[in-house]
Structures are given as C-alpha cells and as structure tokens.
C-alpha atoms as a PDB file:
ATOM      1  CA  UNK A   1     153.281 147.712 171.667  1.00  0.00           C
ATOM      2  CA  UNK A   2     153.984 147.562 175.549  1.00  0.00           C
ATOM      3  CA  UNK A   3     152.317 145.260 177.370  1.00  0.00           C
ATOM      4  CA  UNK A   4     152.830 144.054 181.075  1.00  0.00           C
ATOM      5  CA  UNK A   5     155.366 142.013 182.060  1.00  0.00           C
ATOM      6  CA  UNK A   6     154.739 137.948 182.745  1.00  0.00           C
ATOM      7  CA  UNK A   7     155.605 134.843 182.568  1.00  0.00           C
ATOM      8  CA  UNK A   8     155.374 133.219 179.137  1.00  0.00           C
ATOM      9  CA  UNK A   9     154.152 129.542 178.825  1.00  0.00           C
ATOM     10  CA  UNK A  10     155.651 127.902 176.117  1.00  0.00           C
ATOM     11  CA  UNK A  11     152.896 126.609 173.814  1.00  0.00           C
ATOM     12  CA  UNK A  12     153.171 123.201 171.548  1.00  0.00           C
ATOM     13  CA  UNK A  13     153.391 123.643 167.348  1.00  0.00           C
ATOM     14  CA  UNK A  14     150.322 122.863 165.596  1.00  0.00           C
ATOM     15  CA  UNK A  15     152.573 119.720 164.593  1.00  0.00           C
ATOM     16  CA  UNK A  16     152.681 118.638 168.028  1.00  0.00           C
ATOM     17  CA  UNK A  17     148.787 118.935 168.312  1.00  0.00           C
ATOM     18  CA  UNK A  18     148.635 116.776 165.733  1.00  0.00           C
ATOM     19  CA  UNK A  19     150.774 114.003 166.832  1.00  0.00           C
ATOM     20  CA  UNK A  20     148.427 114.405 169.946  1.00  0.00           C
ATOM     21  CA  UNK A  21     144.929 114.410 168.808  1.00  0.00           C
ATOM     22  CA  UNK A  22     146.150 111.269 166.028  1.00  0.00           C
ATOM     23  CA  UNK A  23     147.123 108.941 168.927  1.00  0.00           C
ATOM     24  CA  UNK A  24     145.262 106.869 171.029  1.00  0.00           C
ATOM     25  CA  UNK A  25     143.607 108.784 174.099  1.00  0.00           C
ATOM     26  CA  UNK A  26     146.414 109.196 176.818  1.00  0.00           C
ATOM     27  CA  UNK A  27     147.136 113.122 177.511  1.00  0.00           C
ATOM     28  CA  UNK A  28     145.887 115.068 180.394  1.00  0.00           C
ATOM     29  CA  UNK A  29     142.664 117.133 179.808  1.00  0.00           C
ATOM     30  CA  UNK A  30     144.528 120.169 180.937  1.00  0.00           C
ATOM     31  CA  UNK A  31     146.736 120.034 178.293  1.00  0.00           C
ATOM     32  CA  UNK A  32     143.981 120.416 175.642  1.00  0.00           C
ATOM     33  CA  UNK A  33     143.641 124.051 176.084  1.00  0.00           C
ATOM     34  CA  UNK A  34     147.139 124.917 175.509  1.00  0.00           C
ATOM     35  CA  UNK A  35     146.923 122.793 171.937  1.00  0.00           C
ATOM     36  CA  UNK A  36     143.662 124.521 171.326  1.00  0.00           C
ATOM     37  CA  UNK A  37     145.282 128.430 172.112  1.00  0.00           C
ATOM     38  CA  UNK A  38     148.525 127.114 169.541  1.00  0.00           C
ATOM     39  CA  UNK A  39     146.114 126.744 167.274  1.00  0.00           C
ATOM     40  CA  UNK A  40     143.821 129.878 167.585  1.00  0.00           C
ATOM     41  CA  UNK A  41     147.969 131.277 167.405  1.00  0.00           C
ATOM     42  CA  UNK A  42     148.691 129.521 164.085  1.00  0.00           C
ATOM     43  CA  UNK A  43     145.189 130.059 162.637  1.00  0.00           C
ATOM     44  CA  UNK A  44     145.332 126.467 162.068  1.00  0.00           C
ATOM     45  CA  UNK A  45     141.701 125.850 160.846  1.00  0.00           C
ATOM     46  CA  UNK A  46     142.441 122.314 159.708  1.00  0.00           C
ATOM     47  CA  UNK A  47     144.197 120.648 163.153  1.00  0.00           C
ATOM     48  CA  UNK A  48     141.789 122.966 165.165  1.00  0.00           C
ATOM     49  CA  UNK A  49     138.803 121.290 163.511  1.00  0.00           C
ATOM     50  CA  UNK A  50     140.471 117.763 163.844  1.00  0.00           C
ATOM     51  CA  UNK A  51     140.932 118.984 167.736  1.00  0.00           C
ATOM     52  CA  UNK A  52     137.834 119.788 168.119  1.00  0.00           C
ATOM     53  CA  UNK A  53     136.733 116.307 166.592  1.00  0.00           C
ATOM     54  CA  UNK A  54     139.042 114.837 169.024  1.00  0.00           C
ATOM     55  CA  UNK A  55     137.507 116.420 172.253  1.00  0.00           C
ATOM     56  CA  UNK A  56     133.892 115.587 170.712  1.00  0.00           C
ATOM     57  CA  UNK A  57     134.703 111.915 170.704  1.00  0.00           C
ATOM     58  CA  UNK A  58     136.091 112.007 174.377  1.00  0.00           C
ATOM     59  CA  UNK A  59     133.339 113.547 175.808  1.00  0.00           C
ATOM     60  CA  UNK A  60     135.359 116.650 176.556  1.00  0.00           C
ATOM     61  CA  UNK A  61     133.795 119.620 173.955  1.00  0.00           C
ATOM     62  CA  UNK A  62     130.810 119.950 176.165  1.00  0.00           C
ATOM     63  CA  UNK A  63     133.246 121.152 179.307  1.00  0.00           C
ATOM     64  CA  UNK A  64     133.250 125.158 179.011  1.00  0.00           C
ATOM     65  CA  UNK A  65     136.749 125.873 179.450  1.00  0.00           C
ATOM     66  CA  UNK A  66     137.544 124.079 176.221  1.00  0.00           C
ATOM     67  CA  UNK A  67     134.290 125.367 174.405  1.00  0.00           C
ATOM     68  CA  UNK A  68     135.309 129.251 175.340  1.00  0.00           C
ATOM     69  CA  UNK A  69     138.724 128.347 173.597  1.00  0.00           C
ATOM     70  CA  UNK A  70     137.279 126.660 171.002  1.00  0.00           C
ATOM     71  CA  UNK A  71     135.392 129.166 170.245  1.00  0.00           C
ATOM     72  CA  UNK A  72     138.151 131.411 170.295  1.00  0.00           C
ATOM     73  CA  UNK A  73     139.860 129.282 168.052  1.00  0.00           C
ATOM     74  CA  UNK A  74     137.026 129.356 165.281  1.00  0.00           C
ATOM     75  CA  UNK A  75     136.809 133.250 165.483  1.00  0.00           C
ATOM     76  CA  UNK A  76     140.566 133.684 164.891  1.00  0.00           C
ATOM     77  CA  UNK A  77     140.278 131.629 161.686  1.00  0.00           C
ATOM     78  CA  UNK A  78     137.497 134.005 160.475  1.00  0.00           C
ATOM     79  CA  UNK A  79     135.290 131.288 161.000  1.00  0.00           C
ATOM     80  CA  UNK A  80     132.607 133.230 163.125  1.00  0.00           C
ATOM     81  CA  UNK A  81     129.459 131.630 162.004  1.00  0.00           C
ATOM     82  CA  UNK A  82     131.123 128.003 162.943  1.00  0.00           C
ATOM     83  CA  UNK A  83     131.900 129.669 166.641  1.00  0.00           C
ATOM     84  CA  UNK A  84     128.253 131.017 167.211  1.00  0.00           C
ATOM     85  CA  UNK A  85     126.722 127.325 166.489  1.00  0.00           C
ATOM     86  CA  UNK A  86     129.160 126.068 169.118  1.00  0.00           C
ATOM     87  CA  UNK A  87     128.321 129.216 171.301  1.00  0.00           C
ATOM     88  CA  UNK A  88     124.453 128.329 170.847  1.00  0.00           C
ATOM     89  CA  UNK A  89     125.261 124.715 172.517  1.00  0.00           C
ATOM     90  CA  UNK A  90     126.612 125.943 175.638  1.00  0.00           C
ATOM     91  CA  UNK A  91     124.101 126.195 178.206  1.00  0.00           C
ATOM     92  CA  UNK A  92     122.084 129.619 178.165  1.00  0.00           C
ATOM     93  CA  UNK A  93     122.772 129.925 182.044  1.00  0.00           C
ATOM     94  CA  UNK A  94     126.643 129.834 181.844  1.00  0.00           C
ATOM     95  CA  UNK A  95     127.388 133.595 181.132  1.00  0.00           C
ATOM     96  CA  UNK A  96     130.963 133.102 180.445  1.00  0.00           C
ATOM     97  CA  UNK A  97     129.715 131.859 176.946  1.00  0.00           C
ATOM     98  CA  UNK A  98     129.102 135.777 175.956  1.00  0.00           C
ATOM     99  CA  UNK A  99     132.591 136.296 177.772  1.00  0.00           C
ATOM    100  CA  UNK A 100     134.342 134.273 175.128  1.00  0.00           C
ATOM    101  CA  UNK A 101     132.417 134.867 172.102  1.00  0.00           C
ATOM    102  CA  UNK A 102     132.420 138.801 172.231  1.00  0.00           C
ATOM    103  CA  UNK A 103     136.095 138.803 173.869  1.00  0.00           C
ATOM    104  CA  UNK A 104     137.323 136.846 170.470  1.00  0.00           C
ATOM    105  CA  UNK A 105     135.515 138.881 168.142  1.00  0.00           C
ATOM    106  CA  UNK A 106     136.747 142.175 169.863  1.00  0.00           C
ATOM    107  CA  UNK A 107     140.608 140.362 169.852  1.00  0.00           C
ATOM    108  CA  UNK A 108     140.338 139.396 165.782  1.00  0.00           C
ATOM    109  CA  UNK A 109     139.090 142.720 164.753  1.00  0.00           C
ATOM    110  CA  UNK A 110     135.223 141.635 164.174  1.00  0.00           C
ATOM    111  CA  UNK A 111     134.136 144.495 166.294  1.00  0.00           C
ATOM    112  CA  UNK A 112     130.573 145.018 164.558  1.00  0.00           C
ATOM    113  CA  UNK A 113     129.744 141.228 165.429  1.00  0.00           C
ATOM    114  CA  UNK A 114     130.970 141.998 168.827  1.00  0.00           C
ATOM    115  CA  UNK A 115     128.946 144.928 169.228  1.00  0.00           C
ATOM    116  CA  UNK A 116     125.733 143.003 168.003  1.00  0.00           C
ATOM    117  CA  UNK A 117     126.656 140.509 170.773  1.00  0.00           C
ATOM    118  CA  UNK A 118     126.699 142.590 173.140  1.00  0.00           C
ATOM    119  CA  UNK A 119     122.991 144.200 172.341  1.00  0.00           C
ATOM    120  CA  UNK A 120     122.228 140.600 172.264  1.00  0.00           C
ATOM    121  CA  UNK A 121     123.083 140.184 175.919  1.00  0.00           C
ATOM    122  CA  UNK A 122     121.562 142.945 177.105  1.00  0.00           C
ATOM    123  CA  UNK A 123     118.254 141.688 175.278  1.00  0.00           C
ATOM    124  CA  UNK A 124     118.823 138.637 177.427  1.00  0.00           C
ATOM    125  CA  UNK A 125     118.568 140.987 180.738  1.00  0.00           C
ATOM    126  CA  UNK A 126     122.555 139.922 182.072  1.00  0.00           C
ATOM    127  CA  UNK A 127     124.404 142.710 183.717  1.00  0.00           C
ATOM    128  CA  UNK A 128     127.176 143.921 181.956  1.00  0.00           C
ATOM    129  CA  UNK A 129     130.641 142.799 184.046  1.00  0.00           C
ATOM    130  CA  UNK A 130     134.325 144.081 183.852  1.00  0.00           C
ATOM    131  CA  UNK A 131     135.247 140.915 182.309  1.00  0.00           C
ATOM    132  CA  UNK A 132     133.231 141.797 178.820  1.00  0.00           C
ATOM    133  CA  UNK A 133     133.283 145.563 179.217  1.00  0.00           C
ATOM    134  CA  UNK A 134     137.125 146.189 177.774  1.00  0.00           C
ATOM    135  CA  UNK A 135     135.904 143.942 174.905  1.00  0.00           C
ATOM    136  CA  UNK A 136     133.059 146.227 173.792  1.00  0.00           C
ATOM    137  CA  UNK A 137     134.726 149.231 174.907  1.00  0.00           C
ATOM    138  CA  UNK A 138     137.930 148.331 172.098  1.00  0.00           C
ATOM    139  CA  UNK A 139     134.932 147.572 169.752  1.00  0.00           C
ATOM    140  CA  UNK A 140     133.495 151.308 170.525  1.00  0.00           C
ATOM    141  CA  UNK A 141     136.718 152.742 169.729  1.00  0.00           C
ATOM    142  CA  UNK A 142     137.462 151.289 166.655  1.00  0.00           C
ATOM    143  CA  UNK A 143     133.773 151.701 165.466  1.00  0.00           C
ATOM    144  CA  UNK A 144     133.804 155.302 166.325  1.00  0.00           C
ATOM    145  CA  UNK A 145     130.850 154.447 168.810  1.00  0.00           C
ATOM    146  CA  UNK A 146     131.480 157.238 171.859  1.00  0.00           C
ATOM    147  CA  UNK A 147     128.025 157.339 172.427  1.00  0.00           C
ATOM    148  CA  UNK A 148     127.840 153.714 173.408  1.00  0.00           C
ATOM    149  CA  UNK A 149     131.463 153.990 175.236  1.00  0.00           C
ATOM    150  CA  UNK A 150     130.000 156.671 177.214  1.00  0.00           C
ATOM    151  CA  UNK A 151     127.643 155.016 178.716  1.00  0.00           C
ATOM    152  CA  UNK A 152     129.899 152.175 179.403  1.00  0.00           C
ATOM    153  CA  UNK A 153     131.812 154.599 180.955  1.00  0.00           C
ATOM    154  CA  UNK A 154     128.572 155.401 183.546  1.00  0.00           C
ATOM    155  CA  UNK A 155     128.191 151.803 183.934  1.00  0.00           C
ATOM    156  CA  UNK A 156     131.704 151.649 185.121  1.00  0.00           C
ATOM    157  CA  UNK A 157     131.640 154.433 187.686  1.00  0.00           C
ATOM    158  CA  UNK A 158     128.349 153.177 188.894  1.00  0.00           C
ATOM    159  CA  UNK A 159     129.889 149.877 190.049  1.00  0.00           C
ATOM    160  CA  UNK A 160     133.356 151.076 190.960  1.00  0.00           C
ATOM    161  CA  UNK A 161     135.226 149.303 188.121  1.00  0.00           C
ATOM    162  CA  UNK A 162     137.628 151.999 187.075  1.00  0.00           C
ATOM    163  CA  UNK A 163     139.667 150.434 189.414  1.00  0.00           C
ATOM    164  CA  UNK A 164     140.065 147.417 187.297  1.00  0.00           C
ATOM    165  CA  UNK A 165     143.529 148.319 185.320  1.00  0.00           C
ATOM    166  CA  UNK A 166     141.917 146.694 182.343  1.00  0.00           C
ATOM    167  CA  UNK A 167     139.108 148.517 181.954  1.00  0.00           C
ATOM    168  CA  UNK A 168     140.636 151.816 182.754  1.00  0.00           C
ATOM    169  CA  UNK A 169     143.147 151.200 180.151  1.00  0.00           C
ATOM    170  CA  UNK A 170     140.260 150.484 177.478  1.00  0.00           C
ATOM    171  CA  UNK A 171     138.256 153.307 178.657  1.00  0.00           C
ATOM    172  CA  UNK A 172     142.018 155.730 177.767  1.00  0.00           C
ATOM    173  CA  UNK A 173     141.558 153.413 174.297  1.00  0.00           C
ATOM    174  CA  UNK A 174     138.261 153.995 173.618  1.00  0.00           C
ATOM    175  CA  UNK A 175     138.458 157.726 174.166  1.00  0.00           C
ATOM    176  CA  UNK A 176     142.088 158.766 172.823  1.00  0.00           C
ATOM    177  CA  UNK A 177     141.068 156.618 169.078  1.00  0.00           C
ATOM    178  CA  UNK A 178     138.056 158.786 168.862  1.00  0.00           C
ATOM    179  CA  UNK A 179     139.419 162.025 169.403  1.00  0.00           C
ATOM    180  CA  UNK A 180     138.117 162.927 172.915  1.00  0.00           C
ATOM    181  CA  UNK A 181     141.847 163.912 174.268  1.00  0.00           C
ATOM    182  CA  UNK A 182     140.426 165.540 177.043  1.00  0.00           C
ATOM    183  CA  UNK A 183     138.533 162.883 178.554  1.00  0.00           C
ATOM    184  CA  UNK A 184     141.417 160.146 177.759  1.00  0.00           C
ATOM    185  CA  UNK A 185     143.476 162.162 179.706  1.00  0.00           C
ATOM    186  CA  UNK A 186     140.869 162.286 182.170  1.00  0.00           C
ATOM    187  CA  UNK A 187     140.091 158.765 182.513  1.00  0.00           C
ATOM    188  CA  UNK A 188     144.336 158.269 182.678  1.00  0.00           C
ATOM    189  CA  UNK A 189     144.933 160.582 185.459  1.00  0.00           C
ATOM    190  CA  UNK A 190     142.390 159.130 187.491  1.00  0.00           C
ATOM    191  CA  UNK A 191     144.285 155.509 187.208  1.00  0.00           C
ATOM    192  CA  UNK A 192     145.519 155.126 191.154  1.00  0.00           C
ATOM    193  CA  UNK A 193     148.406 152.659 189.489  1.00  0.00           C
ATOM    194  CA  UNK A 194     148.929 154.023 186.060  1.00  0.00           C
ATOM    195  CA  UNK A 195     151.198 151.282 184.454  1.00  0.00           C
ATOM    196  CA  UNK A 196     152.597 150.620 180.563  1.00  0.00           C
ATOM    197  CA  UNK A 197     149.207 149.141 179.511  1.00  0.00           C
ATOM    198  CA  UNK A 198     147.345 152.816 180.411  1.00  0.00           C
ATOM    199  CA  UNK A 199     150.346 154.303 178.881  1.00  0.00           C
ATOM    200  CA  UNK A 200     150.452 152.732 175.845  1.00  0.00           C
ATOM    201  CA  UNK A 201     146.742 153.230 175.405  1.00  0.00           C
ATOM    202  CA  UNK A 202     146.716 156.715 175.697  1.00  0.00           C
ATOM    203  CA  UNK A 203     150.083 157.133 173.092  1.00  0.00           C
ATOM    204  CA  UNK A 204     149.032 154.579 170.477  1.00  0.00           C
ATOM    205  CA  UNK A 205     145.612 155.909 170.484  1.00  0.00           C
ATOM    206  CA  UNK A 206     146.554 159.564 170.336  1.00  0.00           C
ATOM    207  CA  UNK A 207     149.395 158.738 167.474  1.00  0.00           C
ATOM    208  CA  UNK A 208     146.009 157.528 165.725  1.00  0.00           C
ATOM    209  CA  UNK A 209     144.872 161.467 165.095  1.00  0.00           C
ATOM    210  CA  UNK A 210     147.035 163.291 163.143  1.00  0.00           C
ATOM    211  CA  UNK A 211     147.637 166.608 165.174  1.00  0.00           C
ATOM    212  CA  UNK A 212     147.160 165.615 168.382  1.00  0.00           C
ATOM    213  CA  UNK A 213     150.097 163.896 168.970  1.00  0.00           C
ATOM    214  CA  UNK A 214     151.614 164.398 172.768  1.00  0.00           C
ATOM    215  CA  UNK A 215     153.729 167.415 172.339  1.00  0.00           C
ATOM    216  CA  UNK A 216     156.753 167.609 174.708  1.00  0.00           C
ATOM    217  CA  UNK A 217     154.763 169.050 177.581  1.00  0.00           C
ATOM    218  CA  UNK A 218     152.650 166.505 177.927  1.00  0.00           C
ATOM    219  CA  UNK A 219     155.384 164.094 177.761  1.00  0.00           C
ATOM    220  CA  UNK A 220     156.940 165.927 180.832  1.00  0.00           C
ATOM    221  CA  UNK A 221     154.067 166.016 182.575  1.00  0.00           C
ATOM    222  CA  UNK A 222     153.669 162.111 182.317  1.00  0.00           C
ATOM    223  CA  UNK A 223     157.225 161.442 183.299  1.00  0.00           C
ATOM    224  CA  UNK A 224     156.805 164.042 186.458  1.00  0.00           C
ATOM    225  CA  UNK A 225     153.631 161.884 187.535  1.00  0.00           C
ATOM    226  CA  UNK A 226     155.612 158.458 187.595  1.00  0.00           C
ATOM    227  CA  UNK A 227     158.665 159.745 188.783  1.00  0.00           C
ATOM    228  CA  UNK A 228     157.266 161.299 191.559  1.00  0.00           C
ATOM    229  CA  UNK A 229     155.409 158.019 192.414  1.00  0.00           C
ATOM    230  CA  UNK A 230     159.520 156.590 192.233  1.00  0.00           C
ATOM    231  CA  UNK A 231     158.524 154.823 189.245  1.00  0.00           C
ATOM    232  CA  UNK A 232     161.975 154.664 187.569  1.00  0.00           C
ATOM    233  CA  UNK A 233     161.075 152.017 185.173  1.00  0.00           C
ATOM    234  CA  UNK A 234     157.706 153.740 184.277  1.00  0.00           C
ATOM    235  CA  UNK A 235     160.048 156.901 183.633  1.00  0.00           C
ATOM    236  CA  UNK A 236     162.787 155.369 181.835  1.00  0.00           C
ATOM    237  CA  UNK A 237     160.106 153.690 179.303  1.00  0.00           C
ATOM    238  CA  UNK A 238     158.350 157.459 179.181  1.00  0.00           C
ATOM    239  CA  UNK A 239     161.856 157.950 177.189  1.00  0.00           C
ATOM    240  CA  UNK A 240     162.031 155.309 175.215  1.00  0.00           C
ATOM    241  CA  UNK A 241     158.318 155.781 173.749  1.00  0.00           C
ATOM    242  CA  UNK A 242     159.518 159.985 173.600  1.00  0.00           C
ATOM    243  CA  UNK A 243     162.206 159.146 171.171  1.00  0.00           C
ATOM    244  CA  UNK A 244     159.538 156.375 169.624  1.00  0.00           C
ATOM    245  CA  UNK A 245     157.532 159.385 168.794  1.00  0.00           C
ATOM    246  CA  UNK A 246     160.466 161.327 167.292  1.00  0.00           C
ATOM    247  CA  UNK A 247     160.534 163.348 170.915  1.00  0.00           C
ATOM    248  CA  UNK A 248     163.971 163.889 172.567  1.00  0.00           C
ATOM    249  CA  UNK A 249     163.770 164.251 176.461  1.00  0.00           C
ATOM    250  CA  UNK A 250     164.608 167.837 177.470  1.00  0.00           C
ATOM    251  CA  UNK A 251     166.178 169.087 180.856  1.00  0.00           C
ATOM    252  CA  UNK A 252     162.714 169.665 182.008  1.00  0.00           C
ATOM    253  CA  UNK A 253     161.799 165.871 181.475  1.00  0.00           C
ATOM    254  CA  UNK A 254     165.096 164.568 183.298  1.00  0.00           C
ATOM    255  CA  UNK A 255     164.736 167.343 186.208  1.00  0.00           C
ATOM    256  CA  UNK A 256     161.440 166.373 186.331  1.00  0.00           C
ATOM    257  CA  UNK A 257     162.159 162.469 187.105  1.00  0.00           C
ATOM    258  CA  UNK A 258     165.243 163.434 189.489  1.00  0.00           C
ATOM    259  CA  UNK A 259     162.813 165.876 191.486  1.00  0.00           C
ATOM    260  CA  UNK A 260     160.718 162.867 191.449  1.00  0.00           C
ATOM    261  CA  UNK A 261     163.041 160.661 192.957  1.00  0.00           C
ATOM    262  CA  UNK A 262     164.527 163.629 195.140  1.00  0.00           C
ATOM    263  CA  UNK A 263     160.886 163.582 196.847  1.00  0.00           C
ATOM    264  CA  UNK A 264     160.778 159.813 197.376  1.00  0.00           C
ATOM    265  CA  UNK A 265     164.067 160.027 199.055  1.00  0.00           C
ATOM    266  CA  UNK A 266     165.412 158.046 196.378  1.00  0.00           C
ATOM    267  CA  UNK A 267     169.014 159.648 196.320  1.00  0.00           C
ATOM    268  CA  UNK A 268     170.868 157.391 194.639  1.00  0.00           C
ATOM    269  CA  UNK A 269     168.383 156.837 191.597  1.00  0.00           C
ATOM    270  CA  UNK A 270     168.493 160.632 191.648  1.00  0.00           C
ATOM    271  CA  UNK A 271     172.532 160.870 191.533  1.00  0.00           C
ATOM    272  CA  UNK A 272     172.243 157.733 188.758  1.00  0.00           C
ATOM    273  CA  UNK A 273     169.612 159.765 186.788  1.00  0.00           C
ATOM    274  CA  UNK A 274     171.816 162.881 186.966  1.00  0.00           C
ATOM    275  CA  UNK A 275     174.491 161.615 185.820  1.00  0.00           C
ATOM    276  CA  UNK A 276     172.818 159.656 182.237  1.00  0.00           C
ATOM    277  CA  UNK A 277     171.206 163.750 181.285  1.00  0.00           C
ATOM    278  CA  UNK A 278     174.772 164.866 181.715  1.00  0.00           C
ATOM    279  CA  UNK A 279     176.002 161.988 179.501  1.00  0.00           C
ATOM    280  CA  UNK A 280     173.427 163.473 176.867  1.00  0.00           C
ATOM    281  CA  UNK A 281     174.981 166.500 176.900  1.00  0.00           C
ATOM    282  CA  UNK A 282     172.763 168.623 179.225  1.00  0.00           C
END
C-alpha cells in the first residue's frame, strides 16, 4: 500500500511503557501519547489498561488529547464497549470526542459501529466536518453503503471540501470498492493535486472487482496526466504499480511521460526517460 511520504517518529516498546508507567511520576505529559499510540500499535490491552490507570491517578485521563488516544487504544484491542464508557465521560461539548471514537472504529475495521456513530451525531444536530467524513466514507465503502456515501459526497461539494486530499482520496475509495468506476474516476480526475494516496485508492479499490481491473489504457492515461503535470516520481510509481498489476508499460505509456516532460520543458528528464524505454527494449 502507498502512502505519502513523512517523517517517522520512532515510538517506545510496550516494555518501555511499562518501565514508565511502574516508576514514580517523573516523565513529561507529552510523552504519554506516544506510549499510549505504541500500545494501540502492539494491541497491548494489558500495559494500555495499566496506562490508562497511570494517567487516572495523575490527574491526566480527563485531558482530551490523551482520552482521544485512549480511546483509540481500547478500540484497537477490540475493546469497543470499554472505549464508548470513556467516550461518554468526555464532555458532550468537545466534538473531537466523535472525531476519535468513529475515526478508530473506521481504522480497526468496526465500520457498522462507526456508521451507528455517526447517525448518533447527527441525532445530536453537529455538522458533519472533513475531519470525520473520510472515516464514514471508508465505513460506506466497505459496508456497500453508496447511498449514504452519496450524500456525503453532496455534503462535500456543498462546503468545498473536495479540496481536502483526504477526503477526495476516500471519496475515489468509497466509490471504486463499490463498483461505481465511473464516478471514482470522476471524483479522481477532479483532484487539482492527484498524489499516491488518490492513486492508490482508485487501484486497490478497483483490484477489489474482479473485471474491472485498469486495463492498459487507463494506465496510460494516468501516467499522461502526471507526466504532463512533470510529475516524474508520480510517473515512475504509475510503473511500478503497472507491473504490480501484472501490466508491462508499453511505448504509448513511456511516450506518453516523455511528451509530458517535453511540454514542461523538462529536457533532460525527457532524454533520461528515453533512454530507460530503450533499455527495455523499445
């Protein structure tokens, strides 16, 4: 699975959590949440609990940023029921409660629970953001729920968030795992700055449904749009996922990204890309 590029924090062992929580008080509050995400990692149910113990006695549990990864801690260990009792004792006016509790469902594959959330919050009258809507929107698409994603989909274009990379990329999700090609590819070509997220999206949910796997045209026609945006490294991954998908890039696909770069005035990445087809053999 591609995913974009960052920085990656290295994250203590559940061991080191341990040690931690089973000394005397003396670590900074910020570096609770880390211990708390190692163990959500680790599905450590047993150091998470003594954690979350640990945070109770220091007055710290209360403080939302641990209770929304706490929470997401409980859900990853299956223990959902245990995460809506410490959802219930946040503060009904702090919305980023439903944030967390609907995001960690959606992550750990309890998508009906997620879905039922979401209802929930509606019930309660708050607006639906573009911080929950790729949550319920991965829900939709593995519950075969269009209907719902649909009108997700209004609610998006009514407040301008298919600009948000992250819910244009669930939207591709949503549609491409039910079926609905057309308006995947839709929703895809619409992204201003299509990147590997979108991508992958679209692919992986297509390679879902057997027979409507991208044939080699549509392939091409992906690599032309990022190549003649001078995306080389969007191009170059295009053909690595091609040969992924048991597709071998064509002379239409490399013309296609050295026309790209021809119109970008990008000689040299032209001449460089010119001379890898010819070491294929075309």
């Amino acid at each position: 699975m591609l995913m974009r590029s960052s920085k990656v924090r290295a994250l203590p062992s559940a061991q080191q959590s341990n040690r931690i929580i089973h000394r005397p008080f003396q670590s900074s509050p910020g570096f609770y949440p880390n211990l708390i995400e190692t163990n959500a990692r680790d599905r450590q149910l047993h150091s998470g609990r003594a954690l979350h113990a640990h945070l109770i006695t220091n007055g710290l549990a209360g403080l939302t940023r641990f209770a929304s990864k706490l929470i997401a801690l409980y859900v990853s260990c299956g223990q959902v029921v245990h995460a809506r009792k410490l959802f219930d004792k946040i503060p009904q006016t702090n919305i980023r409660r439903w944030f967390a509790l609907i995001g960690a469902c959606a992550r750990c594959g309890f998508y009906q629970q997620a879905m039922c959330l979401f209802c929930e919050m509606q019930r309660e009258g708050l607006r639906t953001n573009k911080i929950v809507i790729p949550s319920v929107l991965k829900a939709c698409g593995h519950l075969s729920d269009v209907k719902t994603g649909e009108k997700l989909h209004a609610v998006v274009l009514l407040f301008s968030f298919e600009f948000d990379a992250f819910v244009s990329s669930a939207l591709v999700d949503m549609y491409s795992k039910n079926g609905s090609v057309e308006k995947a590819h839709r929703v895809f070509y619409m992204i201003a700055e299509k990147d590997l997220v979108a991508l992958n999206a679209m692919v992986s949910g297509f390679a879902q449904h057997e027979g409507i796997k991208p044939n080699l045209i549509t392939w091409n026609s992906l690599v032309t749009g990022f190549s003649q945006k001078g995306d080389e490294a969007m191009a170059s991954n295009l053909f690595t996922l091609m040969r992924y998908n048991g597709i071998e890039p064509d002379v239409v696909s490399w013309t296609s990204v050295i026309s790209g770069f021809v119109q970008n005035f990008q000689n040299d990445k032209a001449f460089r890309t010119f001379k890898q087809m010819l070491g294929h053999g075309l």
